[in-house]
C-alpha atoms as a PDB file:
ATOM      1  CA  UNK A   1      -1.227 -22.148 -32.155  1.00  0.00           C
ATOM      2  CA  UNK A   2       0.708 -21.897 -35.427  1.00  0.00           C
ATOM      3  CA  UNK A   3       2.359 -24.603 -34.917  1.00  0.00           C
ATOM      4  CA  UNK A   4      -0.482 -27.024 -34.133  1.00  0.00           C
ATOM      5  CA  UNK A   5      -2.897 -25.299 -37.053  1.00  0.00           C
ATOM      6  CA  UNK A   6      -0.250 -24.152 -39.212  1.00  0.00           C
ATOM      7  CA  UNK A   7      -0.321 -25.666 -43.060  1.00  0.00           C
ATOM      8  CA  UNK A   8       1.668 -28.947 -43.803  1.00  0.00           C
ATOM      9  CA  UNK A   9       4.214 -29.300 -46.265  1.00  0.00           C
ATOM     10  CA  UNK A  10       3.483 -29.531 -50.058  1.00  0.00           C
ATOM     11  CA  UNK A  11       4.946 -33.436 -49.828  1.00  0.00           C
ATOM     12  CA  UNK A  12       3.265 -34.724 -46.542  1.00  0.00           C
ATOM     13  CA  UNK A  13      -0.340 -33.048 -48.552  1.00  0.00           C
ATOM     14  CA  UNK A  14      -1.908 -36.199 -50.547  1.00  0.00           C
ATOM     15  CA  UNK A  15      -2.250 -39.459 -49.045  1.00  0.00           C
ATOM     16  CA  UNK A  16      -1.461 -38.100 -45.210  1.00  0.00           C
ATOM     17  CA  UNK A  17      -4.578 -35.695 -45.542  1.00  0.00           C
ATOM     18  CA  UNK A  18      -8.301 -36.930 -45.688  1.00  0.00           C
ATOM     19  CA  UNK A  19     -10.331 -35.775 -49.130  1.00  0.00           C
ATOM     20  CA  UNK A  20     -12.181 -33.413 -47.441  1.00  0.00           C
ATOM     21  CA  UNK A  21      -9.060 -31.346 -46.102  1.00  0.00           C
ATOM     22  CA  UNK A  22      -8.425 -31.191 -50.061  1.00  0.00           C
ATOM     23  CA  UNK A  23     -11.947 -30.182 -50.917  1.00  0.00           C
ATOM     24  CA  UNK A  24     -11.272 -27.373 -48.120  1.00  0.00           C
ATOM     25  CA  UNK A  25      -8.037 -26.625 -49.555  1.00  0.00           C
ATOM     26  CA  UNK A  26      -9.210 -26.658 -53.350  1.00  0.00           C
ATOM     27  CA  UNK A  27     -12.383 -24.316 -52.195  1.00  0.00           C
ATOM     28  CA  UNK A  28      -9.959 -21.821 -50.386  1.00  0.00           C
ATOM     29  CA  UNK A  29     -11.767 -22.256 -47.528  1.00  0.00           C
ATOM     30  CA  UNK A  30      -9.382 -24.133 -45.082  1.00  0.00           C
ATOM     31  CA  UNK A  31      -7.119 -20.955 -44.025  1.00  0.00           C
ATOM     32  CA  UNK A  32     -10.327 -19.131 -42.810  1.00  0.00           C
ATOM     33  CA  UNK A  33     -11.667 -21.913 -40.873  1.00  0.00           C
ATOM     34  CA  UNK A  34      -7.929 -21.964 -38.979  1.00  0.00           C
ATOM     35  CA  UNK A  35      -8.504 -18.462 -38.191  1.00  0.00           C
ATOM     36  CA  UNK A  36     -11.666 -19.003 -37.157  1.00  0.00           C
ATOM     37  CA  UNK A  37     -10.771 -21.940 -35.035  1.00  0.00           C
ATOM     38  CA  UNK A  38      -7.855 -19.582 -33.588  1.00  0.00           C
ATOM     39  CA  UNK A  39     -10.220 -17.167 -32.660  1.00  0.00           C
ATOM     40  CA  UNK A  40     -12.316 -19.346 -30.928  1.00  0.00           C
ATOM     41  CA  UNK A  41      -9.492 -20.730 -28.829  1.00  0.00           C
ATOM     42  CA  UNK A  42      -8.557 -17.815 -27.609  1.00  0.00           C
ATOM     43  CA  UNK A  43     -12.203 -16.576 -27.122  1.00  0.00           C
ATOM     44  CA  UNK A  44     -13.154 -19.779 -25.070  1.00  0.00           C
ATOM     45  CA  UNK A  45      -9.128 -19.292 -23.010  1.00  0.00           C
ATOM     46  CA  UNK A  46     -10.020 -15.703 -22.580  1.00  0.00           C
ATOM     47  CA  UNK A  47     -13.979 -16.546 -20.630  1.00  0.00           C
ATOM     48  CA  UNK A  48     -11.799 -19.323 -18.665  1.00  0.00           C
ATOM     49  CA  UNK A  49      -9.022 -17.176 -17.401  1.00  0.00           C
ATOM     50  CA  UNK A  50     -11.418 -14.545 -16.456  1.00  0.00           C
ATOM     51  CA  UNK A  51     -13.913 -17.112 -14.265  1.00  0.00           C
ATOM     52  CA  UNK A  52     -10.409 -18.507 -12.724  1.00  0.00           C
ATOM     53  CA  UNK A  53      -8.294 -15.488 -11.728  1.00  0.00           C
ATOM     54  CA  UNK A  54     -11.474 -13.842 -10.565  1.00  0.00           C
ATOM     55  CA  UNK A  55     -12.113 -17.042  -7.908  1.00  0.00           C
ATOM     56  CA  UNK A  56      -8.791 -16.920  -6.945  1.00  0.00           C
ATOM     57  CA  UNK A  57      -8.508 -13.816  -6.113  1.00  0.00           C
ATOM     58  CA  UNK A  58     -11.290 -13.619  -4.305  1.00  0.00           C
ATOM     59  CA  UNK A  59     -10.134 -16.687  -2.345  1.00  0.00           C
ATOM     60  CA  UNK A  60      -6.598 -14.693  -1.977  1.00  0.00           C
ATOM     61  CA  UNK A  61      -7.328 -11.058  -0.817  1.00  0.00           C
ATOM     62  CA  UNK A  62      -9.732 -12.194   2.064  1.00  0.00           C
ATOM     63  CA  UNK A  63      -8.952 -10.963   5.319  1.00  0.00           C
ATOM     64  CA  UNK A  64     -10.796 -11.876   8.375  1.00  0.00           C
ATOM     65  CA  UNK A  65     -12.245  -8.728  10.141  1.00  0.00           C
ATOM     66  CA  UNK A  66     -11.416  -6.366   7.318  1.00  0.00           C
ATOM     67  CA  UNK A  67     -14.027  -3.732   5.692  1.00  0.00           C
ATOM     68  CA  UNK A  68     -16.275  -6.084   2.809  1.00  0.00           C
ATOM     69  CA  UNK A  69     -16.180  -2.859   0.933  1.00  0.00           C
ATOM     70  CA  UNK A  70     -12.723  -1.695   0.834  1.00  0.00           C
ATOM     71  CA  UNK A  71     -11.909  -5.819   0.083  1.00  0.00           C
ATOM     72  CA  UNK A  72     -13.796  -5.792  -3.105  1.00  0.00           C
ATOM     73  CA  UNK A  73     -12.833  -2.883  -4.508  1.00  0.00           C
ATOM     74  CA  UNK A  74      -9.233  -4.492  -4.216  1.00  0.00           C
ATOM     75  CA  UNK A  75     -10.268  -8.125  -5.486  1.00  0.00           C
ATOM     76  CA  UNK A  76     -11.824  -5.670  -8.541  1.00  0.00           C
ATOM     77  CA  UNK A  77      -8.331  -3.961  -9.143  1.00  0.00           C
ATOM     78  CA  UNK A  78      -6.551  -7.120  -9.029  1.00  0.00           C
ATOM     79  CA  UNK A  79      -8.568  -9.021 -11.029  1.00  0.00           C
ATOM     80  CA  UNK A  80      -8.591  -6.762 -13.694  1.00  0.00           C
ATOM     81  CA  UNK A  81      -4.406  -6.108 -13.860  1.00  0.00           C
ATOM     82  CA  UNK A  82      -3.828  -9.739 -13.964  1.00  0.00           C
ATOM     83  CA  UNK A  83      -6.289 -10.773 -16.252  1.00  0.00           C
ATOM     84  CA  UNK A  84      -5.676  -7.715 -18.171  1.00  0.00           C
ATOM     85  CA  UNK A  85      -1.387  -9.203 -18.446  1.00  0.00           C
ATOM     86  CA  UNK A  86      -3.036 -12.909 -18.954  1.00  0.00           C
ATOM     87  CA  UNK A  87      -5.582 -11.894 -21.989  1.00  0.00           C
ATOM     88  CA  UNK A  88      -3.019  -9.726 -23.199  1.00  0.00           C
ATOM     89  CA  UNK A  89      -0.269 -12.546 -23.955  1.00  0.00           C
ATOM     90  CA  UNK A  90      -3.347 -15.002 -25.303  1.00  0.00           C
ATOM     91  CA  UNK A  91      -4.281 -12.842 -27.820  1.00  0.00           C
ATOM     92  CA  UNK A  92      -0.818 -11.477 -29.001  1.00  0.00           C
ATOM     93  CA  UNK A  93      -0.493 -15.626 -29.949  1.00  0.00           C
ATOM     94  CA  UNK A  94      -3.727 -15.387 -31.340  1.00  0.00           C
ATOM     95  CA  UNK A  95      -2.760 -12.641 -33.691  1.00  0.00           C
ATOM     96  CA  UNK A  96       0.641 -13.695 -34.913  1.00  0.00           C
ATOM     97  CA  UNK A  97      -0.835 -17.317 -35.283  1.00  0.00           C
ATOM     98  CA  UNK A  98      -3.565 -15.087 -37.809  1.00  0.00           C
ATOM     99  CA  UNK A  99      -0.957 -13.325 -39.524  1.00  0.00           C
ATOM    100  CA  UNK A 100       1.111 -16.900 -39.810  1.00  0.00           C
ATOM    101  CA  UNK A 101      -1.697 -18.549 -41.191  1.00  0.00           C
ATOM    102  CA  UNK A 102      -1.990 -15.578 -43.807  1.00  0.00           C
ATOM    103  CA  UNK A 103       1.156 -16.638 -45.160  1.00  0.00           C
ATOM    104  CA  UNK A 104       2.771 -13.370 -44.345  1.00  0.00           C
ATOM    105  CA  UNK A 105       6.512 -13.829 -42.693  1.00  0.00           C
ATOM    106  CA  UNK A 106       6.126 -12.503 -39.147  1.00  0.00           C
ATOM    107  CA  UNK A 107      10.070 -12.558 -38.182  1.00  0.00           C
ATOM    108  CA  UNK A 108      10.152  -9.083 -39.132  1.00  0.00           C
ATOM    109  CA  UNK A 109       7.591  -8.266 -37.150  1.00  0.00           C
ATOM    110  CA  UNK A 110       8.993 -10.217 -34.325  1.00  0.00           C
ATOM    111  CA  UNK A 111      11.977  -8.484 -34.788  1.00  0.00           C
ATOM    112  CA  UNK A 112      10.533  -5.104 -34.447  1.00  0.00           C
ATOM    113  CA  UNK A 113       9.069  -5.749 -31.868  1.00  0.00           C
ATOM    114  CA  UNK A 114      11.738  -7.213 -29.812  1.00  0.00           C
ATOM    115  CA  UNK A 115      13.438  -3.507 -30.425  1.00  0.00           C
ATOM    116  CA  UNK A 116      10.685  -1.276 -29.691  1.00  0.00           C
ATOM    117  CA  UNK A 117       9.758  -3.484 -26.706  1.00  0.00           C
ATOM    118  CA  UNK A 118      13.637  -3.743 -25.346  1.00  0.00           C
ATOM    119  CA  UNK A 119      13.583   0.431 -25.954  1.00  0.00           C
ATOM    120  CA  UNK A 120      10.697   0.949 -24.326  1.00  0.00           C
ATOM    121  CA  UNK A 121      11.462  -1.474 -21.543  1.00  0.00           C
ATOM    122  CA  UNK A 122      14.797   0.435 -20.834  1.00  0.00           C
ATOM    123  CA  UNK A 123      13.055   4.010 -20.923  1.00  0.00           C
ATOM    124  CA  UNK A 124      10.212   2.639 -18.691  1.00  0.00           C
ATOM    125  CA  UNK A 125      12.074   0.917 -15.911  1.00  0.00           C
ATOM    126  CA  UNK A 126      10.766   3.469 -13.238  1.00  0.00           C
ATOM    127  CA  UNK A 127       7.374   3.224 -14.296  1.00  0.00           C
ATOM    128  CA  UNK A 128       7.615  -0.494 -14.638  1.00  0.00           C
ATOM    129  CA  UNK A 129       8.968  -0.691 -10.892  1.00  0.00           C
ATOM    130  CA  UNK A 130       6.418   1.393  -9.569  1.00  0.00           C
ATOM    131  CA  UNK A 131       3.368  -0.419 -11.229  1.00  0.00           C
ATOM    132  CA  UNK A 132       5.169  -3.638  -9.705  1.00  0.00           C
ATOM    133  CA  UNK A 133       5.235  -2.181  -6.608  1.00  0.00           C
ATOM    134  CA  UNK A 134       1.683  -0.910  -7.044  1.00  0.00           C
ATOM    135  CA  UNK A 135       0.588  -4.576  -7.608  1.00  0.00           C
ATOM    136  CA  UNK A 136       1.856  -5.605  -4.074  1.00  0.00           C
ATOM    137  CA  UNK A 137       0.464  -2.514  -2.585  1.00  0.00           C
ATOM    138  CA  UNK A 138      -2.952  -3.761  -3.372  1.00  0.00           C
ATOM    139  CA  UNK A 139      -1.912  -7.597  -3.000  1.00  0.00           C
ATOM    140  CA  UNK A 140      -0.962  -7.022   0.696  1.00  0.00           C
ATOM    141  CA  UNK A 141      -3.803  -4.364   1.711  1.00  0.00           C
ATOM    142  CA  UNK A 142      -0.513  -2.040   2.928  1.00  0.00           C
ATOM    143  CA  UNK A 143      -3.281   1.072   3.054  1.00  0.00           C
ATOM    144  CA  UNK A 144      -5.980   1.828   0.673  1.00  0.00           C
ATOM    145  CA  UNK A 145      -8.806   4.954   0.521  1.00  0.00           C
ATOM    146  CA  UNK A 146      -9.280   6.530   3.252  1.00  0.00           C
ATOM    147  CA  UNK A 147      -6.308   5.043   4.998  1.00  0.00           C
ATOM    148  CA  UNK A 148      -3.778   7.403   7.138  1.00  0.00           C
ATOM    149  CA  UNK A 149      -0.133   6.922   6.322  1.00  0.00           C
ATOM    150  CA  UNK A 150       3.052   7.783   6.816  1.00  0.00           C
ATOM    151  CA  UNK A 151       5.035   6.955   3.736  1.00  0.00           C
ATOM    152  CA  UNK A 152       8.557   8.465   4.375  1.00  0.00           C
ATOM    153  CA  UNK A 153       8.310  11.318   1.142  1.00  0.00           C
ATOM    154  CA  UNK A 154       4.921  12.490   2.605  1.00  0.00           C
ATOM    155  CA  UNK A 155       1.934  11.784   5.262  1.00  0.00           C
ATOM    156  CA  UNK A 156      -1.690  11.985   5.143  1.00  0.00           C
ATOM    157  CA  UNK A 157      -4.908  10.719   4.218  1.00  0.00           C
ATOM    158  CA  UNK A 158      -5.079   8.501   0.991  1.00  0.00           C
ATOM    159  CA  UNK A 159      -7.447  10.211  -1.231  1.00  0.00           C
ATOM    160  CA  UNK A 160      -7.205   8.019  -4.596  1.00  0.00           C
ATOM    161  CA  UNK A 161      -4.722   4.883  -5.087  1.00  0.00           C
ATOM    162  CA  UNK A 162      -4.083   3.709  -8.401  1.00  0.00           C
ATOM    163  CA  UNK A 163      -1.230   1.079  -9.783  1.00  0.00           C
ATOM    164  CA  UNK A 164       1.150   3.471 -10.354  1.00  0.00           C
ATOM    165  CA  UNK A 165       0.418   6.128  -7.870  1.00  0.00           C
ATOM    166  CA  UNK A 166      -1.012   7.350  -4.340  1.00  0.00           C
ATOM    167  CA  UNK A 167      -2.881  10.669  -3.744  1.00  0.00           C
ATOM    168  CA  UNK A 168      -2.180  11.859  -0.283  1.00  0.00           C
ATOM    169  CA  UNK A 169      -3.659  15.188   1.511  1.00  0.00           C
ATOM    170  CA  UNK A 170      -1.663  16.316   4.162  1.00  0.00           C
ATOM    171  CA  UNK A 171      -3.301  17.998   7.533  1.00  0.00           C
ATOM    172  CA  UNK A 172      -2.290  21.598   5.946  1.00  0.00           C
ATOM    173  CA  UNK A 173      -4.661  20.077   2.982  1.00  0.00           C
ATOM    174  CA  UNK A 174      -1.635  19.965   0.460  1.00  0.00           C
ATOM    175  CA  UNK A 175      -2.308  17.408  -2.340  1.00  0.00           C
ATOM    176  CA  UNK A 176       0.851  15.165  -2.400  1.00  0.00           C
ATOM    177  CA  UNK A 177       1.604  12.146  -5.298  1.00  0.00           C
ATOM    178  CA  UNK A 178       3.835   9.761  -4.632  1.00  0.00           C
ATOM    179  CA  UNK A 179       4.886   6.570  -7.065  1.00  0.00           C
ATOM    180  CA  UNK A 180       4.306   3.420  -5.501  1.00  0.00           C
ATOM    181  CA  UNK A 181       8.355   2.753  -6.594  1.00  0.00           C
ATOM    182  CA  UNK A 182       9.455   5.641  -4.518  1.00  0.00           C
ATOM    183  CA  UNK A 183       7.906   4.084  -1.376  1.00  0.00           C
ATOM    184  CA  UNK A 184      10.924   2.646   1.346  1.00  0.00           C
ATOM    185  CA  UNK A 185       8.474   1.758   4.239  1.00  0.00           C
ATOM    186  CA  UNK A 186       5.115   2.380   5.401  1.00  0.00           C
ATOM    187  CA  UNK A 187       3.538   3.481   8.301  1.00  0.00           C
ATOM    188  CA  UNK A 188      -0.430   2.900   8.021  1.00  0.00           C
ATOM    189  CA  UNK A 189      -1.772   5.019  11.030  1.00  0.00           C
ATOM    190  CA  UNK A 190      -5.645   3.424  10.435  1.00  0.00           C
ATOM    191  CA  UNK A 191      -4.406  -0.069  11.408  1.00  0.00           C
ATOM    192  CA  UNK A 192      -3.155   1.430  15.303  1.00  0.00           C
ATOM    193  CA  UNK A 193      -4.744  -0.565  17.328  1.00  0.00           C
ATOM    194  CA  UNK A 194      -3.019   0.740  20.538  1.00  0.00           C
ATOM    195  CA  UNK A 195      -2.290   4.073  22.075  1.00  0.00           C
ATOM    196  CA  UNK A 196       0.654   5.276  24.288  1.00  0.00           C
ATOM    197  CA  UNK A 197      -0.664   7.639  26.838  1.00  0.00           C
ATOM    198  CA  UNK A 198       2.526   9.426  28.657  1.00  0.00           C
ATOM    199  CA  UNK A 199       2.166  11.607  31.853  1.00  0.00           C
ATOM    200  CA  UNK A 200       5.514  14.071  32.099  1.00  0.00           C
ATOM    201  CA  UNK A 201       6.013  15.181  36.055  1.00  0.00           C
ATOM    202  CA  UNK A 202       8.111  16.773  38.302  1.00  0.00           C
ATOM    203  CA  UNK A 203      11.302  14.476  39.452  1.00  0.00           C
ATOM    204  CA  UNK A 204       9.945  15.310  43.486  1.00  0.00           C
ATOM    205  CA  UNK A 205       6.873  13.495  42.370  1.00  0.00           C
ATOM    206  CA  UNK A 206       6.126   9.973  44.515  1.00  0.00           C
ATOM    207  CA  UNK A 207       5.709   7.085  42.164  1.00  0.00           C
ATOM    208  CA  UNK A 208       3.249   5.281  44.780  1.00  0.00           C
ATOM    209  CA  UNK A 209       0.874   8.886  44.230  1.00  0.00           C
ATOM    210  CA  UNK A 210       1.504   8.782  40.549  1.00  0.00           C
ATOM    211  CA  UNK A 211       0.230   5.618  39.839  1.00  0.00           C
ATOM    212  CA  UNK A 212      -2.841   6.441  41.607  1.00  0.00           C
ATOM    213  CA  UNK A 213      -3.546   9.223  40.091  1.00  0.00           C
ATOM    214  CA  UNK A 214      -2.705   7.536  36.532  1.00  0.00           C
ATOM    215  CA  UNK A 215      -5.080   4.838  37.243  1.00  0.00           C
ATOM    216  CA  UNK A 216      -8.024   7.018  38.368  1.00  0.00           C
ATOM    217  CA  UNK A 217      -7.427   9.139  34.866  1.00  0.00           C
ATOM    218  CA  UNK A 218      -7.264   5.522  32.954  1.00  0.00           C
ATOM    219  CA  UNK A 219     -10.737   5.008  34.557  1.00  0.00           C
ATOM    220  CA  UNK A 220     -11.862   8.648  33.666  1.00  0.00           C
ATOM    221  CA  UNK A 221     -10.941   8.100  30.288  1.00  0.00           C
ATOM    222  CA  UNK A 222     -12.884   5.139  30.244  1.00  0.00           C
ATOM    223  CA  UNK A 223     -16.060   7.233  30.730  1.00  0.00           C
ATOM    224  CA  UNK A 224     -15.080   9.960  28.687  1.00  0.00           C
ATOM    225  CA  UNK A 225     -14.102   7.432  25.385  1.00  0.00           C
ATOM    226  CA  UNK A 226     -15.155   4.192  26.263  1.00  0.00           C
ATOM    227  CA  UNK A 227     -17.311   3.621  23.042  1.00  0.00           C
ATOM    228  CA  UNK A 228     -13.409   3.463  21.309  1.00  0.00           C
ATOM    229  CA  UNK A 229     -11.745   1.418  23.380  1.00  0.00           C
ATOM    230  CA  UNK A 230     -11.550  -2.319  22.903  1.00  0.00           C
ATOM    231  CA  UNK A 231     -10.740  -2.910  26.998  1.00  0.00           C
ATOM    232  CA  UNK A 232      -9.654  -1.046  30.016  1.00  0.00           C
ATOM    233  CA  UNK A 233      -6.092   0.857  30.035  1.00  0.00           C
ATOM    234  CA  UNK A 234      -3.087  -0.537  31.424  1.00  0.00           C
ATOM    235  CA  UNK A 235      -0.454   1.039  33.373  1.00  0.00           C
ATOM    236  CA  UNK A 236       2.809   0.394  32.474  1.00  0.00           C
ATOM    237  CA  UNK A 237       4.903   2.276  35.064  1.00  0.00           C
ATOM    238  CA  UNK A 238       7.676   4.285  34.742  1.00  0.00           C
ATOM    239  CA  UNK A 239       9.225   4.056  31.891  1.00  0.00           C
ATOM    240  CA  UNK A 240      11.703   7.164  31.875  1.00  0.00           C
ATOM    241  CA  UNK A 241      13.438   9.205  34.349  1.00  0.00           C
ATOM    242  CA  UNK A 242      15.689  12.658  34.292  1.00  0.00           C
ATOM    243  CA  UNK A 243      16.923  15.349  35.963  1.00  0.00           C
ATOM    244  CA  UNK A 244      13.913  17.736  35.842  1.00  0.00           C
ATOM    245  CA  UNK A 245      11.369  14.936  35.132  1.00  0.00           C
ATOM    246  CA  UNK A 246       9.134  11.224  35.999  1.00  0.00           C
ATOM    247  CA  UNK A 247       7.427   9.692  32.265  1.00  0.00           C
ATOM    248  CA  UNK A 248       5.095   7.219  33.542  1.00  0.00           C
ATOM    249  CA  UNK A 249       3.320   5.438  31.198  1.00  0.00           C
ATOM    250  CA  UNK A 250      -0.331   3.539  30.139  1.00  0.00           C
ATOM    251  CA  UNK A 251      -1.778   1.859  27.360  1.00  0.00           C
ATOM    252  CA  UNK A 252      -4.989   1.740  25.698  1.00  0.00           C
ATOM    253  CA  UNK A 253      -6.607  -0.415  23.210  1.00  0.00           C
ATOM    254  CA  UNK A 254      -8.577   0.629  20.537  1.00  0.00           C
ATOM    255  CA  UNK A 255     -10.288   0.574  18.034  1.00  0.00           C
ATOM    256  CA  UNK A 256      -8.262   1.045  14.743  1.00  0.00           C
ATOM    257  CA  UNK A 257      -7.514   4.672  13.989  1.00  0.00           C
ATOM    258  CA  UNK A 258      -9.054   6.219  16.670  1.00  0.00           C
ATOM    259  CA  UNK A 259      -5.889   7.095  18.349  1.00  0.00           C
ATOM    260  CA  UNK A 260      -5.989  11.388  17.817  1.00  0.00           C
ATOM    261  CA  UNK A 261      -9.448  10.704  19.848  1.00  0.00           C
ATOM    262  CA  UNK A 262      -8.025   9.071  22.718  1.00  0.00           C
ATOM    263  CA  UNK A 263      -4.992  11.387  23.057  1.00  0.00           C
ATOM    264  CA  UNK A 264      -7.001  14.213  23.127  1.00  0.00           C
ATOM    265  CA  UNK A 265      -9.222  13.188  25.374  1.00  0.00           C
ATOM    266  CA  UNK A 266      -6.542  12.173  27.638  1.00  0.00           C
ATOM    267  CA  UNK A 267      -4.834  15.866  27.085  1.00  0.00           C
ATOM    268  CA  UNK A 268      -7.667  17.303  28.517  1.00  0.00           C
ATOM    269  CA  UNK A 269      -7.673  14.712  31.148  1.00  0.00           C
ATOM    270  CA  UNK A 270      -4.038  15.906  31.996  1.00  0.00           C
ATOM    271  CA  UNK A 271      -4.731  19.969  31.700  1.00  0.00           C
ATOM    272  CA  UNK A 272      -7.452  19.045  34.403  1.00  0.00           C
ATOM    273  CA  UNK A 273      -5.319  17.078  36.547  1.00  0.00           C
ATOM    274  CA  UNK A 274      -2.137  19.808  36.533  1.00  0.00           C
ATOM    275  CA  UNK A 275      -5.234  22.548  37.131  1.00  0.00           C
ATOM    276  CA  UNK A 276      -6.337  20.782  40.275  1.00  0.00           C
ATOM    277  CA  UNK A 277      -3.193  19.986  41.578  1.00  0.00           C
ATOM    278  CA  UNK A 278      -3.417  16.605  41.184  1.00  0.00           C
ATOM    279  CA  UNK A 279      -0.338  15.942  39.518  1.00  0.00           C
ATOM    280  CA  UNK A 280       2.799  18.478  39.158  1.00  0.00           C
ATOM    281  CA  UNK A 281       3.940  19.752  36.025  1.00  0.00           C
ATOM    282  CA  UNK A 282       8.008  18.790  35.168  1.00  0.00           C
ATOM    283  CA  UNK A 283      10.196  21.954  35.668  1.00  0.00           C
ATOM    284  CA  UNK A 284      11.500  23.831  32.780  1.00  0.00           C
ATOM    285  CA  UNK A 285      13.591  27.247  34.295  1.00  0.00           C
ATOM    286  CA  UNK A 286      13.732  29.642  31.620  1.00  0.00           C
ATOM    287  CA  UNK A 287      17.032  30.092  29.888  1.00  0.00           C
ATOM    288  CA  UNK A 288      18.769  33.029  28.126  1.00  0.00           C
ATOM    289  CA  UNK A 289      21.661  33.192  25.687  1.00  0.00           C
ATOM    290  CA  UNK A 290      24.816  34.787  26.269  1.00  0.00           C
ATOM    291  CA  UNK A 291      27.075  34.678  23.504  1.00  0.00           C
ATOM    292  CA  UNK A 292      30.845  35.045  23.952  1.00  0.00           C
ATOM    293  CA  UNK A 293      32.133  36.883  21.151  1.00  0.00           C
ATOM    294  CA  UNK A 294      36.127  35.707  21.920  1.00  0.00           C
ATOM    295  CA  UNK A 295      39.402  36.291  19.526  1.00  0.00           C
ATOM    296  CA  UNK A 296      38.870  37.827  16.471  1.00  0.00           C
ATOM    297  CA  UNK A 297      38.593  34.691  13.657  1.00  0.00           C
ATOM    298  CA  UNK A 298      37.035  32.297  16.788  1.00  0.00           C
ATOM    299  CA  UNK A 299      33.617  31.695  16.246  1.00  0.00           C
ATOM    300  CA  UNK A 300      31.489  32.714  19.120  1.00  0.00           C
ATOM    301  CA  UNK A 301      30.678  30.542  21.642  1.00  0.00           C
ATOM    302  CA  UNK A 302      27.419  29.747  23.310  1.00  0.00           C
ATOM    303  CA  UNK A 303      26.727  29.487  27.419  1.00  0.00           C
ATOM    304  CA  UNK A 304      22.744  28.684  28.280  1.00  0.00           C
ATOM    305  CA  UNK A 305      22.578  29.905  31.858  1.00  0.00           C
ATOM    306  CA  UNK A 306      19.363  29.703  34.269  1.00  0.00           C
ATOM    307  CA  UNK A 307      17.827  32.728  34.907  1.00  0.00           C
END
């Protein structure tokens, strides 16, 4: 802006410059007409860039199916960062173009602040990374309000999510905050949209009875939870085997979130069926410790025996 608006040498001023530039000039009324004119640049820049990143972000953070609700509130918080960074730089030109016009030599104050801004960038690093990372957070809809996560550090339900920051409460209803820099992976539990359901028998089980009696609880759990499930449950088989025990296994789809419903219907679906008889709990013999106390400077030594 200084450049284009800036004042032009004493020798280009006379025959380059129409009479009523002079008339300006000789009135000392041509440097606050600049300023004026830079201040209505960067007026009209700052209504455009507002109308624009607002459209595209609204265009950007869409997602098909998600909650209308939870989408604005992010199009709102990324609307205002970005234009917040983009209005910020136009009027920082706007105000040393202003002080240029003024007359007054602003290398000194670009020089200052060069330092204090390479200081403060140096001291700030970790907040800088996390408010980066908080940016992307909201960008890619990785969990928001409400949300139940798993974020390595801690897990629980997302209370309050700013740029720099998430509030978490865990099931014990400790208040945990962790940085958004601080975050390695991510585990949203809200966006589950299918349930393992695993039924632990004895190894002198029959397979051909077991998945009988797994399908008949898929279809009781069906009638017990049906309004969460997106379809009927399908039974895998069996998916591990040991020397005490059978794991066979189903899955369920559902509808996201809901998965502590299903599994506890389905543990009381399972306490019903070992009740009955139905299906036959996995053994697990009791065990005692004997400890060995051996040579003197030999640590003992541990035997688990059967009782």
């Amino acid at each position: 802006m200084a450049a284009a608006l800036g004042p032009m040498p004493a020798a280009a001023s006379g025959e380059l410059q129409p009479a009523w530039i002079h008339r300006l000039d000789e009135l000392h009324l041509l440097t606050p007409l600049r300023i004026l004119l830079i201040l209505l640049i960067a007026f009209v820049l700052t209504v455009v860039i507002r109308h624009l990143v607002k459209r595209f972000m609204q265009r950007k953070v869409v997602i098909p199916g998600a909650d209308p609700v939870r989408t604005a509130a992010r199009s709102r918080a990324l609307t205002n960062v970005l234009g917040s960074a983009l209005l910020g730089i136009i009027w920082a030109a706007a105000v040393i173009s202003i002080i240029s016009e003024l007359g007054i030599n602003i290398g000194a104050f670009v020089a200052t602040a060069t330092i204090v801004g390479g200081a403060l960038a140096f001291g700030a690093q970790t907040l800088v990374r996390d408010i980066i990372a908080g940016f992307f957070v909201l960008a890619e809809d990785q969990y928001g309000v409400g949300d139940s996560v798993d974020l390595g550090l801690a897990s629980g339900a997302v209370e309050r999510i700013s740029l720099r920051s998430v509030r978490l409460r865990d099931p014990e209803g400790k208040i945990w905050y962790v940085p958004h820099g601080g975050v390695a992976r991510v585990g949203n539990l809200s966006q589950v949209t299918s349930v393992q359901l695993d039924v632990h028998v004895t190894r002198a089980s029959k397979v051909a009875d077991l998945r009988r009696e797994t399908t008949e609880l898929g279809e009781r759990l069906v009638d017990r939870v049906g309004d969460v499930l997106t379809g009927p449950p399908v039974v895998v088989g069996l998916v591990d085997l040991s020397d005490d025990r059978l794991v066979y296994r189903m899955t369920a789809p559902i509808r996201a979130g809901r998965q502590d419903e299903v599994r506890r219907a389905w543990r009381s679906l399972l306490l019903e069926a070992f009740e009955s008889g139905a299906l036959m709990a996995p053994d697990t013999p009791e065990t005692v410790m004997r400890i060995d106390p051996g040579a003197v400077g030999v640590a003992p030594r541990s035997v688990t025996e059967p009782q």
